[in-house]
N, C-alpha and C. Protein backbone atom coordinates (compact mmCIF):
# COMPACT_ATOMS: atom_id res chain seq x y z
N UNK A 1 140.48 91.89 86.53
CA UNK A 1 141.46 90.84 86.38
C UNK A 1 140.85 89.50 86.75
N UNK A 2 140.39 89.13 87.87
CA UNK A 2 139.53 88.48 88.35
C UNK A 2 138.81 87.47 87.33
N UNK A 3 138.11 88.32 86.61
CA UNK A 3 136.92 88.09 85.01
C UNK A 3 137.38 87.63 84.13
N UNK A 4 139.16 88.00 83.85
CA UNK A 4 139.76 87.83 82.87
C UNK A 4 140.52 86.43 83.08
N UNK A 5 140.98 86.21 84.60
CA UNK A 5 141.61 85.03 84.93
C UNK A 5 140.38 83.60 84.91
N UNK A 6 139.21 84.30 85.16
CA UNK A 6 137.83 82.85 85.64
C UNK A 6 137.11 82.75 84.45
N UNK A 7 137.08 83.78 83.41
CA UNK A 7 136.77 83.49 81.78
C UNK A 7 137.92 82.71 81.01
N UNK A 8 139.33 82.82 81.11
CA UNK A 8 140.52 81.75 80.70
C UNK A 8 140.50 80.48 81.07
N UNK A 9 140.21 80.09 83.21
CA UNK A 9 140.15 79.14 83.44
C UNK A 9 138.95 78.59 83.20
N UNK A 10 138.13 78.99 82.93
CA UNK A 10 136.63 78.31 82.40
C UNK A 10 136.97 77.69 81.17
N UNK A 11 137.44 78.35 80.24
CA UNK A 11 137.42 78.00 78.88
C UNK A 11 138.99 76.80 78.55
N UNK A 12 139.43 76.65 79.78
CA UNK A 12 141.05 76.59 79.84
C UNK A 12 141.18 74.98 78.21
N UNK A 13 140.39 74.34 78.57
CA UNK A 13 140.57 73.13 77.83
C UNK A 13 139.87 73.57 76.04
N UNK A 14 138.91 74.84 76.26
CA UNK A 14 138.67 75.33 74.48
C UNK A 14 139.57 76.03 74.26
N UNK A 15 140.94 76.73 74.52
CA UNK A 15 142.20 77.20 73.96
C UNK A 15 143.05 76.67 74.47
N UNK A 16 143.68 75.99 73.45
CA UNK A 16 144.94 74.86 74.01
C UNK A 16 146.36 75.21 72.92
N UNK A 17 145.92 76.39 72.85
CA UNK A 17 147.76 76.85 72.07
C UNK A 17 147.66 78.15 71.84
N UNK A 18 148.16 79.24 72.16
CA UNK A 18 148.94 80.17 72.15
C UNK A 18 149.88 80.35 70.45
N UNK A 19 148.56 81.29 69.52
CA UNK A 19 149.44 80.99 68.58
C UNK A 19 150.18 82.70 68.49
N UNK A 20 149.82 83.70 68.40
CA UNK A 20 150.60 84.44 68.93
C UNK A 20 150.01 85.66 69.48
N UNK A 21 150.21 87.09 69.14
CA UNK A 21 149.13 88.18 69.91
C UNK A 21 150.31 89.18 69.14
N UNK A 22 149.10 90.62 69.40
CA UNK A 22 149.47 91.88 68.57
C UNK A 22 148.71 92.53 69.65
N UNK A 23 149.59 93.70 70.09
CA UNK A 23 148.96 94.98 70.80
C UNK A 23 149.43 96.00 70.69
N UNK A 24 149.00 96.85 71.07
CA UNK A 24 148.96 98.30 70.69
C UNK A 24 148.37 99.07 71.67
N UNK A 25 149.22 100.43 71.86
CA UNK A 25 148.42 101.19 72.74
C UNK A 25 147.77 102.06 72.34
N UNK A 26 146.61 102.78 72.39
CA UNK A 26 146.16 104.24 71.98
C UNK A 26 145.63 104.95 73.63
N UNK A 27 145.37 106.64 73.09
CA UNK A 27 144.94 107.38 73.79
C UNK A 27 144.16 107.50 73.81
N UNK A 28 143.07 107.84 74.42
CA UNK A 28 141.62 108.22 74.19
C UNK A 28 141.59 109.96 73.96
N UNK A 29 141.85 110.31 73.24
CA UNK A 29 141.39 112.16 72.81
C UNK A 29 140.24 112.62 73.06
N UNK A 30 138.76 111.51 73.44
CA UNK A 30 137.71 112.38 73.29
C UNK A 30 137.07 111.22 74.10
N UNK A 31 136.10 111.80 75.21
CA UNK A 31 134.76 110.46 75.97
C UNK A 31 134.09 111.51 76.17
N UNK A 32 133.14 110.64 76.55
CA UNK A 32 132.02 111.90 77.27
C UNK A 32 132.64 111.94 78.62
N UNK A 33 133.26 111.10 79.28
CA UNK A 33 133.70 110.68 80.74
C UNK A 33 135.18 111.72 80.34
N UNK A 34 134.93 113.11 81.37
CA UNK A 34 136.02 113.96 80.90
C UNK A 34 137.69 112.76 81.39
N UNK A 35 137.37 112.36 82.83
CA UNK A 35 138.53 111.50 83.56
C UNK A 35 139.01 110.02 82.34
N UNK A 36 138.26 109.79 81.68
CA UNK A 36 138.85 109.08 80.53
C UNK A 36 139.84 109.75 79.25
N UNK A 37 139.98 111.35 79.14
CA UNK A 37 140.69 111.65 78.01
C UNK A 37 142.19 111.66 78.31
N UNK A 38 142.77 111.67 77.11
CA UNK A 38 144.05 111.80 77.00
C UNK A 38 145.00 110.34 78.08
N UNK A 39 144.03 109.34 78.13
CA UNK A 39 144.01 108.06 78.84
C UNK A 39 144.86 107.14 78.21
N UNK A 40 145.75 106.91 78.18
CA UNK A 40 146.24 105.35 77.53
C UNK A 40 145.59 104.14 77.55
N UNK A 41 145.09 103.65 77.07
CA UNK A 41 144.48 102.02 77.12
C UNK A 41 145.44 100.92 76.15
N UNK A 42 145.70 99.67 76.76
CA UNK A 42 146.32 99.38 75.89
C UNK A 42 145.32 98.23 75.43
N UNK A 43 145.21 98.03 74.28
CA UNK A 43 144.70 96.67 73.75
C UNK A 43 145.54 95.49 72.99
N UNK A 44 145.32 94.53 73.04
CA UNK A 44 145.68 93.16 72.88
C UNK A 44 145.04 92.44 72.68
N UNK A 45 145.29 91.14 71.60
CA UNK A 45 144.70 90.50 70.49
C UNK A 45 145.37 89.29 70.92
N UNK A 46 144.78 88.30 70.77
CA UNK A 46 145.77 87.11 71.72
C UNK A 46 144.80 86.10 70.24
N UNK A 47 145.80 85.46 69.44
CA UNK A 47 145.45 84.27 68.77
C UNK A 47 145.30 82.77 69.29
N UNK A 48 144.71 81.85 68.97
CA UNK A 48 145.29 81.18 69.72
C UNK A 48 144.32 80.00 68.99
N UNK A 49 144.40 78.51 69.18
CA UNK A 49 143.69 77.27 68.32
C UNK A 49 143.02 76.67 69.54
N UNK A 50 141.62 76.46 69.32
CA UNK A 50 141.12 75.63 69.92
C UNK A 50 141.88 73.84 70.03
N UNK A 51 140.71 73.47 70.42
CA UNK A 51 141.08 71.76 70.47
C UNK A 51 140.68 70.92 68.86
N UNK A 52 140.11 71.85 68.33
CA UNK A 52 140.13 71.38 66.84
C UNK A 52 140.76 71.74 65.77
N UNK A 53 142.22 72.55 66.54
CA UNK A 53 143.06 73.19 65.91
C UNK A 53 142.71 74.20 64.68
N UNK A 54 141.12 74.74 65.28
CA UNK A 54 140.52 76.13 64.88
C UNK A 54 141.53 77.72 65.12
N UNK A 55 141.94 78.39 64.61
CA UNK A 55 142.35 79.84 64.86
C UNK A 55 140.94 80.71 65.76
N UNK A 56 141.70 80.75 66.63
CA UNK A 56 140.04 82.02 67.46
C UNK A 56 141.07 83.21 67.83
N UNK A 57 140.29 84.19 67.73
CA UNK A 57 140.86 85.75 68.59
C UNK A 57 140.59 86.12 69.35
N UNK A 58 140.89 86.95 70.50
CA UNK A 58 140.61 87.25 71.67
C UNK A 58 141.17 88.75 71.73
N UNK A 59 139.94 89.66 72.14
CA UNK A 59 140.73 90.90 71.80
C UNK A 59 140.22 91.60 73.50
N UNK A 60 141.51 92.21 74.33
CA UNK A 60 141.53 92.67 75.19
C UNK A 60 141.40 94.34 75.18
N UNK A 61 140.45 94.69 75.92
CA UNK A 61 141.39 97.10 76.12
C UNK A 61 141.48 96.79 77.53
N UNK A 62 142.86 97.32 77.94
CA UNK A 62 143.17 97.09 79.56
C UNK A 62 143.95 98.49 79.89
N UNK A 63 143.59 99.03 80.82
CA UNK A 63 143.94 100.23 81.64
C UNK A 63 145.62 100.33 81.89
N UNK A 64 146.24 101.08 82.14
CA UNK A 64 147.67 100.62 82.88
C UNK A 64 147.80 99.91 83.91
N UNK A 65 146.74 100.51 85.06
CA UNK A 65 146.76 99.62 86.45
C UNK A 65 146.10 97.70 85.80
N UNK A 66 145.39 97.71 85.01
CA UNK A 66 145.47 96.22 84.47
C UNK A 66 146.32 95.56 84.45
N UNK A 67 147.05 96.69 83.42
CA UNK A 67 148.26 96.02 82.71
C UNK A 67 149.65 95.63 83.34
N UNK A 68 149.85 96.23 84.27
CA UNK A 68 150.96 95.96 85.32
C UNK A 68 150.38 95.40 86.47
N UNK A 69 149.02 95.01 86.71
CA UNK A 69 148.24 93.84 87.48
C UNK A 69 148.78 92.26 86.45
N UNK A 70 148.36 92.43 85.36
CA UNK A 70 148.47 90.84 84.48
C UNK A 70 150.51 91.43 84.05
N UNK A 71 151.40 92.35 84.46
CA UNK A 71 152.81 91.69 84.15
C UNK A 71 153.43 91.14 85.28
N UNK A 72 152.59 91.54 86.10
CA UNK A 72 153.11 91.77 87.70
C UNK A 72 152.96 89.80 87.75
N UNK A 73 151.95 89.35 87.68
CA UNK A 73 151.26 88.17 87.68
C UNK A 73 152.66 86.96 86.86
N UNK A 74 152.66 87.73 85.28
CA UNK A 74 153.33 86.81 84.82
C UNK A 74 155.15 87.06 84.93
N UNK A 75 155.25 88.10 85.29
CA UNK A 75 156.56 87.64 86.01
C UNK A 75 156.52 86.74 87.49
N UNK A 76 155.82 86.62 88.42
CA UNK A 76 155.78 85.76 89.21
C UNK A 76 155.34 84.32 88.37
N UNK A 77 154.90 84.23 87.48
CA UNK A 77 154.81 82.66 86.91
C UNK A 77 156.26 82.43 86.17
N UNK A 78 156.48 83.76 85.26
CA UNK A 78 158.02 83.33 85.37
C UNK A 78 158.96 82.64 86.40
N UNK A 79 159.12 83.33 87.16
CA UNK A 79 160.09 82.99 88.31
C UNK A 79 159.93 81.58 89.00
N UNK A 80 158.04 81.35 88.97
CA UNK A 80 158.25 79.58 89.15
C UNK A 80 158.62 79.25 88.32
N UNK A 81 158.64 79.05 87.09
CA UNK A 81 158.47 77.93 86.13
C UNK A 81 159.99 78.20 86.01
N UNK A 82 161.34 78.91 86.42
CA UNK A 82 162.39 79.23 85.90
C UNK A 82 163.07 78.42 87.36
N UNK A 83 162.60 78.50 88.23
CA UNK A 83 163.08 77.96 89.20
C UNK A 83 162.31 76.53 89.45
N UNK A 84 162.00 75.67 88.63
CA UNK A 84 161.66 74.13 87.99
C UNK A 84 162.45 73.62 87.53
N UNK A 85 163.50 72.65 88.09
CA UNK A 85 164.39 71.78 87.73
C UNK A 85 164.02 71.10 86.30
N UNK A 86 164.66 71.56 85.09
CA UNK A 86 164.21 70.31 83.81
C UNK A 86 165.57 69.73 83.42
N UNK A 87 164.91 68.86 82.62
CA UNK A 87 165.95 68.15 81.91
C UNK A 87 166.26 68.67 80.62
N UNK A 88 167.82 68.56 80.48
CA UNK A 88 168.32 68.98 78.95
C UNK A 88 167.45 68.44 77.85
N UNK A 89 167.66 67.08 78.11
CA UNK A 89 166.73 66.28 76.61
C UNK A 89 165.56 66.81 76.18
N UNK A 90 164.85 67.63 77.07
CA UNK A 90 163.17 68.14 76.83
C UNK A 90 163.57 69.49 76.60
N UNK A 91 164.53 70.00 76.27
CA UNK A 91 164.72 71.37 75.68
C UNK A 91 164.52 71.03 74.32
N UNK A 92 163.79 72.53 74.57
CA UNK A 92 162.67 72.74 72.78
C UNK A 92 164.24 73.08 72.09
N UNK A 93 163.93 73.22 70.74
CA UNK A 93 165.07 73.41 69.64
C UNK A 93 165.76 74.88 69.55
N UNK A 94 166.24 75.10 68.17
CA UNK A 94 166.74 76.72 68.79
C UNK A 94 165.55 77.53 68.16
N UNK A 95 164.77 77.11 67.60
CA UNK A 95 163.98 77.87 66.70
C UNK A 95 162.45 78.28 67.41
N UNK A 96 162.37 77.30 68.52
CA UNK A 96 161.48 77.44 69.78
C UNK A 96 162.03 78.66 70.68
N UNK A 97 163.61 78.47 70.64
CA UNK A 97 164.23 79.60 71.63
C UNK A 97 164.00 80.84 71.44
N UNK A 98 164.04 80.92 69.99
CA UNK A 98 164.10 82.16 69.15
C UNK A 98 162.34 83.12 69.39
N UNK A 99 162.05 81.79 69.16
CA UNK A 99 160.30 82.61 69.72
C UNK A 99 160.13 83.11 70.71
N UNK A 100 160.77 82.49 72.03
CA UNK A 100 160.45 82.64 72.93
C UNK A 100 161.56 84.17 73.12
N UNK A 101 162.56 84.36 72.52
CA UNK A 101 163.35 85.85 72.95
C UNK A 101 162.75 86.52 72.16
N UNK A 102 161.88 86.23 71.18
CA UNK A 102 161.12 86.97 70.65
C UNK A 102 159.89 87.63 71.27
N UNK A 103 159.41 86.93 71.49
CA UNK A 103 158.35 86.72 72.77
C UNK A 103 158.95 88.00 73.70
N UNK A 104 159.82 87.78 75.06
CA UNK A 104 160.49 88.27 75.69
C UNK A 104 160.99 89.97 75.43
N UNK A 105 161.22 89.91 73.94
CA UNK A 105 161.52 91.19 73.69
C UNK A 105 159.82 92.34 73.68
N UNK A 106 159.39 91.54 72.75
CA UNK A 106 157.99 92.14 72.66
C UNK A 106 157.17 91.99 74.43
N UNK A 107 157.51 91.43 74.98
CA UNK A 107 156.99 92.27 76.48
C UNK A 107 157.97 92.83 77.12
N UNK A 108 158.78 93.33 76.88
CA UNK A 108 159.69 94.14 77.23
C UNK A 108 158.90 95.45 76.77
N UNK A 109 159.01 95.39 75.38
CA UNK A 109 158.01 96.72 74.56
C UNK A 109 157.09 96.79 74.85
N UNK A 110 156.02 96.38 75.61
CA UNK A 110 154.99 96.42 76.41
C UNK A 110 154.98 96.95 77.20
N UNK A 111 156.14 96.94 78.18
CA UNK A 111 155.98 97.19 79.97
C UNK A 111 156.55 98.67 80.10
N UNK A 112 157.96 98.59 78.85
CA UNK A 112 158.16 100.12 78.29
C UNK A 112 157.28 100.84 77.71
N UNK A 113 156.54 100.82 76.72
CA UNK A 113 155.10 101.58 75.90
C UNK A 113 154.21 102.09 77.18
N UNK A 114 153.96 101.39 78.08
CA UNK A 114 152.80 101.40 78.80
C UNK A 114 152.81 101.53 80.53
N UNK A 115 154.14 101.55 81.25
CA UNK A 115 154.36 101.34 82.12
C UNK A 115 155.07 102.86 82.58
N UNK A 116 156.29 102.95 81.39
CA UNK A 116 157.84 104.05 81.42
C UNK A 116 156.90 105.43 81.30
C-alpha cells in the first residue's frame, strides 16, 4: 500500500483527472505457490488524463487484505471531505451527482465481490 500511495503522490501533478476504472475479480486455479490457489485477487484499471489531457491506464492485482487496506483508507477520506462545510452555489449539477451514485454503487460491488 505504502508503494501504491508514494508512486500516486510522486506522480500526483502527471494524473490530474480521474476518468473512470473497471475491475474485476478472478481466482487463481493454478501457481506453482500451492498457498496462492483458489485465491481471489482483485484487479483494477483506473483511467485517468494526464496534464495534457492524454488518456493513460493504470492497471492494479490487489489481494483482499489490500483491498480492504485502500476501502478502509477511502472511507476515512470520505468521512473528511463529508464533514467539510461547502457551499450550495459550488454544487456540481445533477449529472455530476449521477456519476458520483454511480460511482458509489460500483464500490459498493466491490467491497461485496471481494470482502462478503
Amino acid at each position: 500500500m505504502d508503494n501504491l500511495v508514494g508512486d500516486f503522490q510522486e506522480n500526483e501533478r502527471k494524473y490530474t483527472n480521474l476518468v473512470n476504472f473497471d475491475w474485476r475479480v478472478d481466482v487463481n486455479m493454478s501457481s506453482k505457490q500451492v498457498d496462492r490457489m483458489k485465491t481471489p485477487v482483485f484487479l483494477l484499471n483506473i483511467k485517468h488524463e494526464d496534464l495534457k489531457k492524454e488518456l493513460k491506464s493504470t492497471s492494479l492485482e490487489l489481494s483482499k487484505e489490500k483491498l480492504e487496506e485502500i476501502v478502509t483508507h477511502l472511507d476515512y477520506i470520505h468521512e473528511q471531505i463529508s464533514s467539510v462545510p461547502h457551499d450550495e452555489a459550488a454544487e456540481p449539477d445533477e449529472e455530476e451527482n449521477d456519476e458520483e451514485e454511480e460511482e458509489e454503487t460500483e464500490s459498493q460491488q466491490i467491497e461485496k465481490a471481494c470482502l462478503g
